[in-house]
Protein backbone atom coordinates (compact mmCIF):
# COMPACT_ATOMS: atom_id res chain seq x y z
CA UNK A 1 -4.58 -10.07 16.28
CA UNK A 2 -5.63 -12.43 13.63
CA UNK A 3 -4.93 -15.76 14.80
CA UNK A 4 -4.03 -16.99 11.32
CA UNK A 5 -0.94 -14.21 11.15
CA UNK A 6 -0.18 -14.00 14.74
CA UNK A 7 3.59 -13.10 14.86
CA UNK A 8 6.26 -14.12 16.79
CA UNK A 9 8.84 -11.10 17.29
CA UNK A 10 7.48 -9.66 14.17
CA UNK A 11 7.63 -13.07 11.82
CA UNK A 12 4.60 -14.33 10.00
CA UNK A 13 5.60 -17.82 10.00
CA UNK A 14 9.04 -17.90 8.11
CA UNK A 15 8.81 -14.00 6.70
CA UNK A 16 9.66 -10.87 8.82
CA UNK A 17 11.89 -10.13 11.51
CA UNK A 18 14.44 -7.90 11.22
CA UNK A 19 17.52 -7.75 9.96
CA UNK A 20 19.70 -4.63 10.76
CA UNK A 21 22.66 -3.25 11.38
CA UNK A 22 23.19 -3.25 15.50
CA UNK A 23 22.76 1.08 16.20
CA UNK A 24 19.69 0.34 13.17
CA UNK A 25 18.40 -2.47 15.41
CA UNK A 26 18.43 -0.49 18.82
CA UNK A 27 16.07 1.87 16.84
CA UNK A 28 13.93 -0.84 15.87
CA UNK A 29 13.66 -2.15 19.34
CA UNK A 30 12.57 1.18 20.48
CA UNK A 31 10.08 1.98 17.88
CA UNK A 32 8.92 -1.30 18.19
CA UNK A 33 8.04 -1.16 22.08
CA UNK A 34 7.11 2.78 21.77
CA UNK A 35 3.88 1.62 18.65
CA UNK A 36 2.73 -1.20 21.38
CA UNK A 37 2.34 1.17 23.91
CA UNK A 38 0.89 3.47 21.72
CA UNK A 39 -1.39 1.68 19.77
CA UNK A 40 -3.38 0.76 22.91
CA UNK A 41 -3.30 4.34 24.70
CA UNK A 42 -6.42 6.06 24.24
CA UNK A 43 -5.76 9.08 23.97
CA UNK A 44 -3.67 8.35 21.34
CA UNK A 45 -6.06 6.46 18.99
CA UNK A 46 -8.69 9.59 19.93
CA UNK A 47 -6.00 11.83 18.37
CA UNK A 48 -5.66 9.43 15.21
CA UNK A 49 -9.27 8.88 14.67
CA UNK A 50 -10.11 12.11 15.00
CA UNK A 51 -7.48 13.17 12.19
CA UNK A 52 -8.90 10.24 10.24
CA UNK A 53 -12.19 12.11 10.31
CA UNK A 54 -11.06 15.64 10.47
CA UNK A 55 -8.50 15.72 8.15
CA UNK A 56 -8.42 12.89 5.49
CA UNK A 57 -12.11 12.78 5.63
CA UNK A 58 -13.73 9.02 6.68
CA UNK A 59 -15.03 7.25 6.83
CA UNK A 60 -15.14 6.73 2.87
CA UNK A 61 -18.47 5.06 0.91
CA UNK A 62 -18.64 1.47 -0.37
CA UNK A 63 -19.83 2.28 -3.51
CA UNK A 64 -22.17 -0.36 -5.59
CA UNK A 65 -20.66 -0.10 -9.16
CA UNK A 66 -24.08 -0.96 -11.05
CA UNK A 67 -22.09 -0.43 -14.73
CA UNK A 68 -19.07 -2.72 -14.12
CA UNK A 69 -21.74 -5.40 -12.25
CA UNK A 70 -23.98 -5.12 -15.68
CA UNK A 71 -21.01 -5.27 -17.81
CA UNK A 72 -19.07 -7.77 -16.06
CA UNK A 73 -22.67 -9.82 -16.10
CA UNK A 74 -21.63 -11.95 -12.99
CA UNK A 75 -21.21 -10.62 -8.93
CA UNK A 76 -22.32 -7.47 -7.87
CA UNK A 77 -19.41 -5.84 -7.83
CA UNK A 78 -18.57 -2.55 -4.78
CA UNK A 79 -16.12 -0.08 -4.99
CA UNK A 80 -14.07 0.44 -1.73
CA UNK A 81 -13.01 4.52 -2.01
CA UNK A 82 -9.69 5.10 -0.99
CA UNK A 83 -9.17 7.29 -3.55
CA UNK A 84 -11.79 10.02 -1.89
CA UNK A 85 -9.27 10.55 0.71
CA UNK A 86 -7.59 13.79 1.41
CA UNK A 87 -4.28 13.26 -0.60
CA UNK A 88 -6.19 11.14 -2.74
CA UNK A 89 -4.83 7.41 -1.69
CA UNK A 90 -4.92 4.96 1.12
CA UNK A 91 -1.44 6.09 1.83
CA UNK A 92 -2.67 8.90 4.13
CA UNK A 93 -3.92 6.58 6.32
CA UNK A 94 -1.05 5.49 7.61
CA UNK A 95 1.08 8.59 7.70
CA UNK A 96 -1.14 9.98 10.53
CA UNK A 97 -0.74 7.41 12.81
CA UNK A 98 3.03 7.11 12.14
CA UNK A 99 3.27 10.91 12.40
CA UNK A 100 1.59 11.20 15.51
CA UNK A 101 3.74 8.17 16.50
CA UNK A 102 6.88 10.22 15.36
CA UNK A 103 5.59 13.01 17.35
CA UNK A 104 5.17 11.38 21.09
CA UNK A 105 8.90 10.01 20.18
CA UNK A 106 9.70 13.26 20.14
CA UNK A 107 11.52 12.80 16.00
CA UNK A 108 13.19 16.65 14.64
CA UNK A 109 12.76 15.40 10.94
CA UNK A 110 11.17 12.65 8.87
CA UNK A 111 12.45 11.23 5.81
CA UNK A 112 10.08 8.77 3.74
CA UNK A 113 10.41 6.77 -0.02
CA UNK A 114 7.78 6.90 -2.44
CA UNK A 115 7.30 5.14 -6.15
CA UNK A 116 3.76 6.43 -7.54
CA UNK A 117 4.38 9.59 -5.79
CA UNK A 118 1.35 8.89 -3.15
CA UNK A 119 3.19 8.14 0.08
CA UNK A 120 5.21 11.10 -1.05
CA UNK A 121 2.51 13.78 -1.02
CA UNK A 122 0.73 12.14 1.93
CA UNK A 123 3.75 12.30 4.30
CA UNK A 124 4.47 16.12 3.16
CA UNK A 125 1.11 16.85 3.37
CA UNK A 126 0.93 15.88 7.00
CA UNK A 127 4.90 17.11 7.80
CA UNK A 128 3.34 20.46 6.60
CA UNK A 129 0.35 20.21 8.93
CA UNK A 130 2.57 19.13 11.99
CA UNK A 131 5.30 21.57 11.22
CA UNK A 132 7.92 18.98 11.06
CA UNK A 133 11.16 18.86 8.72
CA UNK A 134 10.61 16.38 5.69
CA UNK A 135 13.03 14.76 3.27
CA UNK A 136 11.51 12.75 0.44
CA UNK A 137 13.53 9.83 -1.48
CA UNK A 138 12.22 8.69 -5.39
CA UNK A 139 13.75 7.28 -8.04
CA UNK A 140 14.79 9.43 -10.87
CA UNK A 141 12.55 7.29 -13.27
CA UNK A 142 9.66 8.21 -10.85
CA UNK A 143 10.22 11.52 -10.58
CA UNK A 144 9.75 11.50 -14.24
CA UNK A 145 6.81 9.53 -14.77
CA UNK A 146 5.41 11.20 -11.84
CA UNK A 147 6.81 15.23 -11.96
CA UNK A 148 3.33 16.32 -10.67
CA UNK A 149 3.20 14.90 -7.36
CA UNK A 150 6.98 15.82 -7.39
CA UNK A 151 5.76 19.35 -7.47
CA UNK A 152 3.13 18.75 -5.19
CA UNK A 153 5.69 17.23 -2.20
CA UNK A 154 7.99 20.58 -2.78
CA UNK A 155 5.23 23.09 -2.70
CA UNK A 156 3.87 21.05 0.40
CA UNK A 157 7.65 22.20 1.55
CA UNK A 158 9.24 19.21 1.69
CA UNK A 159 12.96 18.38 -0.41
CA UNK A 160 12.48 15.44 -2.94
CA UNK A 161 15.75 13.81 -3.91
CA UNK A 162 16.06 11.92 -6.80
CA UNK A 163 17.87 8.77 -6.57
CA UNK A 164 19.78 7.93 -9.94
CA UNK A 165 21.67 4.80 -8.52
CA UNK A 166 19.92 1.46 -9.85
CA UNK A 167 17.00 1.22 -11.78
CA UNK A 168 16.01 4.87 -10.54
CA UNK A 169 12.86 3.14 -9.23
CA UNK A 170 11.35 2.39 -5.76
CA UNK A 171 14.29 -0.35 -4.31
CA UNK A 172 16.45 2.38 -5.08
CA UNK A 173 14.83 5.23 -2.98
CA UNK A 174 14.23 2.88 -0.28
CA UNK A 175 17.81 1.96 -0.17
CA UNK A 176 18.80 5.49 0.19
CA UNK A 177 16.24 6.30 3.33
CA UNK A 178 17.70 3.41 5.10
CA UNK A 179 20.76 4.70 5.05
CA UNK A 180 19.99 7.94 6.04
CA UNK A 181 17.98 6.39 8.58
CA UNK A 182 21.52 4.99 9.64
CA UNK A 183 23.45 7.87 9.37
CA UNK A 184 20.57 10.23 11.77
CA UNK A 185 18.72 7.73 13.58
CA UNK A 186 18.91 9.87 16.67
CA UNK A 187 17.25 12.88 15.58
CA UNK A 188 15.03 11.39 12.50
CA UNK A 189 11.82 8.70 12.02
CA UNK A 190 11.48 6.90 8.81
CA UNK A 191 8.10 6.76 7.97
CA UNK A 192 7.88 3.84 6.10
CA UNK A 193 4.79 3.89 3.53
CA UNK A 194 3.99 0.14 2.39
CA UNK A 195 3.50 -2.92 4.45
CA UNK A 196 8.00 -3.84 4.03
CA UNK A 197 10.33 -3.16 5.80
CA UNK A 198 12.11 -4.81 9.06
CA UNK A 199 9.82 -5.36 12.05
CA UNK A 200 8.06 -3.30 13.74
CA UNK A 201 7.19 -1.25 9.83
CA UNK A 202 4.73 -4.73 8.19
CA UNK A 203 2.77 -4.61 11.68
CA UNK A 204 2.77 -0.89 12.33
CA UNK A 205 1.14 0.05 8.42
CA UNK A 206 -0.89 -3.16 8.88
CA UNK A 207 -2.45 -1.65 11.74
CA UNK A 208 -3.40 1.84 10.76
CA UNK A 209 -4.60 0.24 7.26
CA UNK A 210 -6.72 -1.95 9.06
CA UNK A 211 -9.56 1.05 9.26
CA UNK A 212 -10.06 0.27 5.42
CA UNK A 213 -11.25 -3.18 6.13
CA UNK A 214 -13.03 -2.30 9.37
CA UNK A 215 -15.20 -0.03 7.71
CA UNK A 216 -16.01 -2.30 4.22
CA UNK A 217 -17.03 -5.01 6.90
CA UNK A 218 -19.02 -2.93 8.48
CA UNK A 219 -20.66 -1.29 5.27
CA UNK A 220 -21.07 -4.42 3.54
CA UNK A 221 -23.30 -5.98 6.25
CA UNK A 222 -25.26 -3.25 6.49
CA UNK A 223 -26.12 -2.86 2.77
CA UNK A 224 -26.05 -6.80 2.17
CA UNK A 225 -26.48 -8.37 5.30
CA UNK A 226 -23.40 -11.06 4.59
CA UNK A 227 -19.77 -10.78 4.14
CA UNK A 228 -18.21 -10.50 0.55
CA UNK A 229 -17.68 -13.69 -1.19
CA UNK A 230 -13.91 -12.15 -1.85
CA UNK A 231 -12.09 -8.99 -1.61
CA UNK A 232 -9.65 -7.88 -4.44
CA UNK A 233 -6.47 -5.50 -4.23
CA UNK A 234 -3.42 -4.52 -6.02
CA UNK A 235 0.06 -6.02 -4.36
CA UNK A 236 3.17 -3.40 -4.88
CA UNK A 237 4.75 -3.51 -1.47
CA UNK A 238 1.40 -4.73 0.22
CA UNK A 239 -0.35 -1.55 2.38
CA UNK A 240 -3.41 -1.14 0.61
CA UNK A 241 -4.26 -4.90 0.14
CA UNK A 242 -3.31 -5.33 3.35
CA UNK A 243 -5.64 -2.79 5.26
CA UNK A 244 -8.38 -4.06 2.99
CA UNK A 245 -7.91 -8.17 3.74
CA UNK A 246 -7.03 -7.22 7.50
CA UNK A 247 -10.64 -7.75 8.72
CA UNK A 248 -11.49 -10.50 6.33
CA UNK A 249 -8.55 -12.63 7.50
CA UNK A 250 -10.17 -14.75 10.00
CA UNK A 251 -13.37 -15.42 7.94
CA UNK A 252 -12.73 -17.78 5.46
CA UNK A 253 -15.72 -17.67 3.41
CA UNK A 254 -14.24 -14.55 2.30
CA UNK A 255 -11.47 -14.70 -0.79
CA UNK A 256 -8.56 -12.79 -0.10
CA UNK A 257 -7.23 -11.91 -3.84
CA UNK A 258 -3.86 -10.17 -4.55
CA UNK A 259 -3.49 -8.66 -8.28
CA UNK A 260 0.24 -8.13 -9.67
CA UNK A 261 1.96 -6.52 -12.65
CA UNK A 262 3.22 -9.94 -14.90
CA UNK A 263 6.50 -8.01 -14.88
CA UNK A 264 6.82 -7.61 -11.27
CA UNK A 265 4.86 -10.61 -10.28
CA UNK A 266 6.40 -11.09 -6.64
CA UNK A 267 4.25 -13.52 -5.07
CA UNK A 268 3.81 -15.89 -8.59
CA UNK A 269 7.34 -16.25 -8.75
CA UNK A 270 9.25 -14.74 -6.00
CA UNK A 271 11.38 -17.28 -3.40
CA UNK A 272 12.36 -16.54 -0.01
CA UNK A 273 15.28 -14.21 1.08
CA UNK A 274 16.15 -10.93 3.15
CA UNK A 275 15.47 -7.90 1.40
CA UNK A 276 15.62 -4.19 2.95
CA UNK A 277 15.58 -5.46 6.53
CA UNK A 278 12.92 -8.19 6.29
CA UNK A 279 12.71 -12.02 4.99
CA UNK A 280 9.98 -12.18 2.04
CA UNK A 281 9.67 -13.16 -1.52
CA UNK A 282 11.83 -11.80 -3.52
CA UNK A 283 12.08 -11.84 -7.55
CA UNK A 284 15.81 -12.45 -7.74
CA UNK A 285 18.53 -13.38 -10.87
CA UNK A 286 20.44 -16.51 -10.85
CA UNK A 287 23.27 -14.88 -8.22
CA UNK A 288 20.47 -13.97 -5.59
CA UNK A 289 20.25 -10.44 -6.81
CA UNK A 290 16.84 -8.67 -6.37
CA UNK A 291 16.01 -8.68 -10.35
CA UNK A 292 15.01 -5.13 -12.23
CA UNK A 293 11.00 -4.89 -12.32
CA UNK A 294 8.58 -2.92 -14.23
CA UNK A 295 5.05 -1.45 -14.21
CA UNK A 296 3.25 1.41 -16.00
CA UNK A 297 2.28 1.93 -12.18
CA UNK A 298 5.21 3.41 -10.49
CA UNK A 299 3.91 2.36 -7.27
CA UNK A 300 4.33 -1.46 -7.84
CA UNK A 301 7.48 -1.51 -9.24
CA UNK A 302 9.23 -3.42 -6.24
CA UNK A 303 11.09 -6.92 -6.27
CA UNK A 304 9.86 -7.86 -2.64
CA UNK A 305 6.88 -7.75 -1.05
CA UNK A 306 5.36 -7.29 2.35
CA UNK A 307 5.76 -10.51 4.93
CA UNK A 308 2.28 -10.74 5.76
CA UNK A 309 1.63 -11.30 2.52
CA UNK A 310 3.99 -13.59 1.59
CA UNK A 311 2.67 -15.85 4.48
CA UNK A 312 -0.60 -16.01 3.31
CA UNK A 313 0.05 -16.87 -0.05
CA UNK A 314 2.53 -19.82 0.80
CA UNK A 315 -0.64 -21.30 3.57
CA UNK A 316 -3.03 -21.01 0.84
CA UNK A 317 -5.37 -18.18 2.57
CA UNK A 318 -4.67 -15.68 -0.06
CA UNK A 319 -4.45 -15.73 -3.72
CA UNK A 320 -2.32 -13.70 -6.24
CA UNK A 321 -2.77 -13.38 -9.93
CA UNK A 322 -1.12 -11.15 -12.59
CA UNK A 323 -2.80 -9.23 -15.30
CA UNK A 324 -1.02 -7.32 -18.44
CA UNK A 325 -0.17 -3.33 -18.98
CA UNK A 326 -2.67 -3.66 -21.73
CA UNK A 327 -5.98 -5.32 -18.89
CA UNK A 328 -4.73 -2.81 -16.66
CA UNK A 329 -5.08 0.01 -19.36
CA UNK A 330 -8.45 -1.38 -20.23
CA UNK A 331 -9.63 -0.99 -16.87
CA UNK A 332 -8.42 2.04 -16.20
CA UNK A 333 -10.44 3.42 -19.33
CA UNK A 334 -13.56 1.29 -18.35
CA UNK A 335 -13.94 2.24 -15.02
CA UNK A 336 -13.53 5.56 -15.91
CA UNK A 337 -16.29 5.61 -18.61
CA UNK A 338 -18.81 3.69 -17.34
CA UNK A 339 -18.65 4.85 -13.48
CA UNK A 340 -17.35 8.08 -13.53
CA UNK A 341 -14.23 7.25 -11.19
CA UNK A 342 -10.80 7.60 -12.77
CA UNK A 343 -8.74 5.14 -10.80
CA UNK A 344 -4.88 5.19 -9.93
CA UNK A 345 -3.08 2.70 -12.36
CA UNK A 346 -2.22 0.48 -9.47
CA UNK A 347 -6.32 0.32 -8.55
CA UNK A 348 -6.52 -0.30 -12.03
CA UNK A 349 -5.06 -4.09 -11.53
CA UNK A 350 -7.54 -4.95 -9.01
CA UNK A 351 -10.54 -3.70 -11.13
CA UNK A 352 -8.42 -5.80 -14.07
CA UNK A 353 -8.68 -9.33 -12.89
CA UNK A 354 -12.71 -8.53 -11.25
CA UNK A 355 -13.40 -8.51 -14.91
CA UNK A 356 -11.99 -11.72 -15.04
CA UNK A 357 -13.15 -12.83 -11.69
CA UNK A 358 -17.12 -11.22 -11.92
CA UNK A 359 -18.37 -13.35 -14.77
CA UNK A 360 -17.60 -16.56 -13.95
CA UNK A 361 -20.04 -15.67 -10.16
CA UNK A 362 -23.27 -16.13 -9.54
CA UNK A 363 -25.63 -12.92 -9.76
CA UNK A 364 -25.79 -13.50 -5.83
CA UNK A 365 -21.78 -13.73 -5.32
CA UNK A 366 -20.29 -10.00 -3.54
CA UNK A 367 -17.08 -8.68 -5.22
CA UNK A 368 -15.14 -5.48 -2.88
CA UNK A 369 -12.46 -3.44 -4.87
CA UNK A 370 -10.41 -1.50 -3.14
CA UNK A 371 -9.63 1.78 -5.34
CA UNK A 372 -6.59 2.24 -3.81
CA UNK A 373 -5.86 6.05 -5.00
CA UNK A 374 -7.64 8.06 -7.94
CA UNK A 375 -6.13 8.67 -11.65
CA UNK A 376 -5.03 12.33 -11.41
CA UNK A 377 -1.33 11.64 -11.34
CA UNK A 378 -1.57 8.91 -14.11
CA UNK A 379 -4.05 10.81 -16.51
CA UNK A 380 -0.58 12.88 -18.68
CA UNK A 381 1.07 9.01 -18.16
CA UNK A 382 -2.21 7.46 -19.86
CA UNK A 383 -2.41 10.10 -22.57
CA UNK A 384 1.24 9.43 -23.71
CA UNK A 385 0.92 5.38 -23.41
CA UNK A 386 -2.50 5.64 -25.59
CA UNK A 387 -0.98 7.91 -28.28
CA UNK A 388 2.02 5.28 -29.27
């Protein structure tokens, strides 16, 4: 565990913990004390690495982006490939260790929320695999901007249920899992797909999106003999930058760099308080009401954000910066063009600010991307934004 985030009954310093209703906690407790037996058994972690392998298909390349690095005309600049996974996001990572989690704990059904859509497809993808029952909660707004994966989740066989209360965005499908969660704890596991949630959820996806740091480590030594001089990732809910700083956290020659939406810019202007479960920061009105959010990437548009991350950006170990729909947009046509990669809008952030970021590097400075999930459920999205 790193010992600059060790928690203390699931609280990175001030943010975590869980806060639940009583029956909600008992299932906590349990889940909690069933993933620490679990995550050290080995047969278990045989059985998830070999679905890692098998399955979604890692490990995936560090790829040196010799375009963006002659464009940018600063770092060298590497591509981490989460998008080559089956499913085609980081998200699948994840759902196989919490499915084969689910299964030991013996769980009839799963329910799950998604925003982008990418959690969505991964969990019925595996549901499908492992023959279990699967219930899928999106906002109505979502299942709009993202009606393709939509299909994809119901001919995967699972039941997608659009959530019109709210904003008809991500709070509001996580709000309804929870409480079914509440309603048929005893027979159902919430599989949980970013790095929220009340504890044991932050340190569970943590851990099974550690592998995307363990391998860029690993890759990056052996192509450049030295650690990165910083790692960059998009912040929604926090599972994909979190699996990618995991491995860096302890080495701090390494810069840890979070990239928002400026219209749901958690961690630049978020302040403490309990949200789903779990103490974080939270964009909130004048009453203390989470406040309504927006991205042209449907998987960031969240008011909180995971613990873990909120600790590191209140000790100073991490940094978070926003960039505009219009970067973001940019860089999802440059990277396109120039590498032949077609990123997810929320990768598209993080390759956003390395524009920024690259030139003002030596030649000698290391820049990791993670490409959190490829473009093919944003490409219709795209088209439409570009023609107004």
């Amino acid at each position: 565990m790193s010992k600059l985030t060790k928690e203390k009954q699931g609280y990175f310093g001030e943010f975590g913990g869980s806060f639940v209703p009583p029956e909600l906690q008992e299932v906590m407790d349990v889940l909690a004390a069933e993933f620490e037996k679990y995550k050290i058994d080995p047969d278990f972690n045989e059985e998830f690495k070999y679905y890692l392998k098998e399955f979604v298909g890692r490990e995936n390349p560090l790829t040196f982006a010799k375009q963006l690095t002659e464009d940018f005309g600063g770092a060298k600049v590497y591509l981490k490939r989460e998008d080559l996974n089956h499913t085609g996001a980081h998200k699948i990572n994840n759902v196989i260790g919490q499915i084969l989690l689910a299964k030991r704990m013996g769980a009839k059904r799963i329910i799950a929320e998604t925003g982008a859509g990418q959690h969505g497809v991964a969990t019925a993808t595996a549901c499908s695999m492992f023959g279990i029952d699967c219930t899928i909660y999106m906002g109505k707004l979502d299942t709009e901007r993202q009606a393709l994966n939509v299909f994809r989740m119901e001919l995967l066989g699972a039941k997608v249920v659009a959530v019109d209360k709210g904003q008809g965005r991500l709070k509001d499908a996580v709000d309804e899992a929870l409480g079914d969660l509440v309603q048929n704890y005893k027979e159902t596991f919430y599989l949980l797909g970013s790095a929220v949630g009340p504890h044991p959820y932050p340190s569970m996806v943590k851990h099974f999106q550690s592998v995307i740091s363990e391998e860029s480590k690993r890759q990056i030594l052996e192509k450049e003999g030295r650690l990165p001089d910083a790692v960059i990732a998009v912040t929604g809910g926090g599972s994909n930058a979190i699996g990618a700083f995991s491995h860096y956290i302890d080495e701090p020659s390494v810069r840890l760099i979070g990239v928002e939406p400026d219209q749901a810019a958690t961690l630049t202007h978020g302040t403490p308080a309990v949200i789903h479960g779990f103490k974080c920061l939270v964009l909130q009105d004048e009453e203390g009401n989470p406040q309504p959010t927006y991205s042209i990437a449907a998987g960031l548009d969240y008011p909180g954000i995971g613990p873990e991350h909120s600790f590191l950006k209140t000790t100073g170990r991490a940094e978070y910066y926003t960039v505009t729909k219009e970067e973001v947009l940019d860089a999802f046509k440059l990277l396109s063009k120039r590498e032949g990669i077609i990123p997810a809008l929320e990768s598209a952030h993080a390759v956003a600010y390395a524009k920024k970021l690259a030139p003002e590097l030596s030649k000698d400075s290391i820049i990791i991307i993670n490409i959190s999930g490829r473009g093919d459920k944003d490409v219709q999205h795209v088209y439409e934004l570009l023609k107004k």
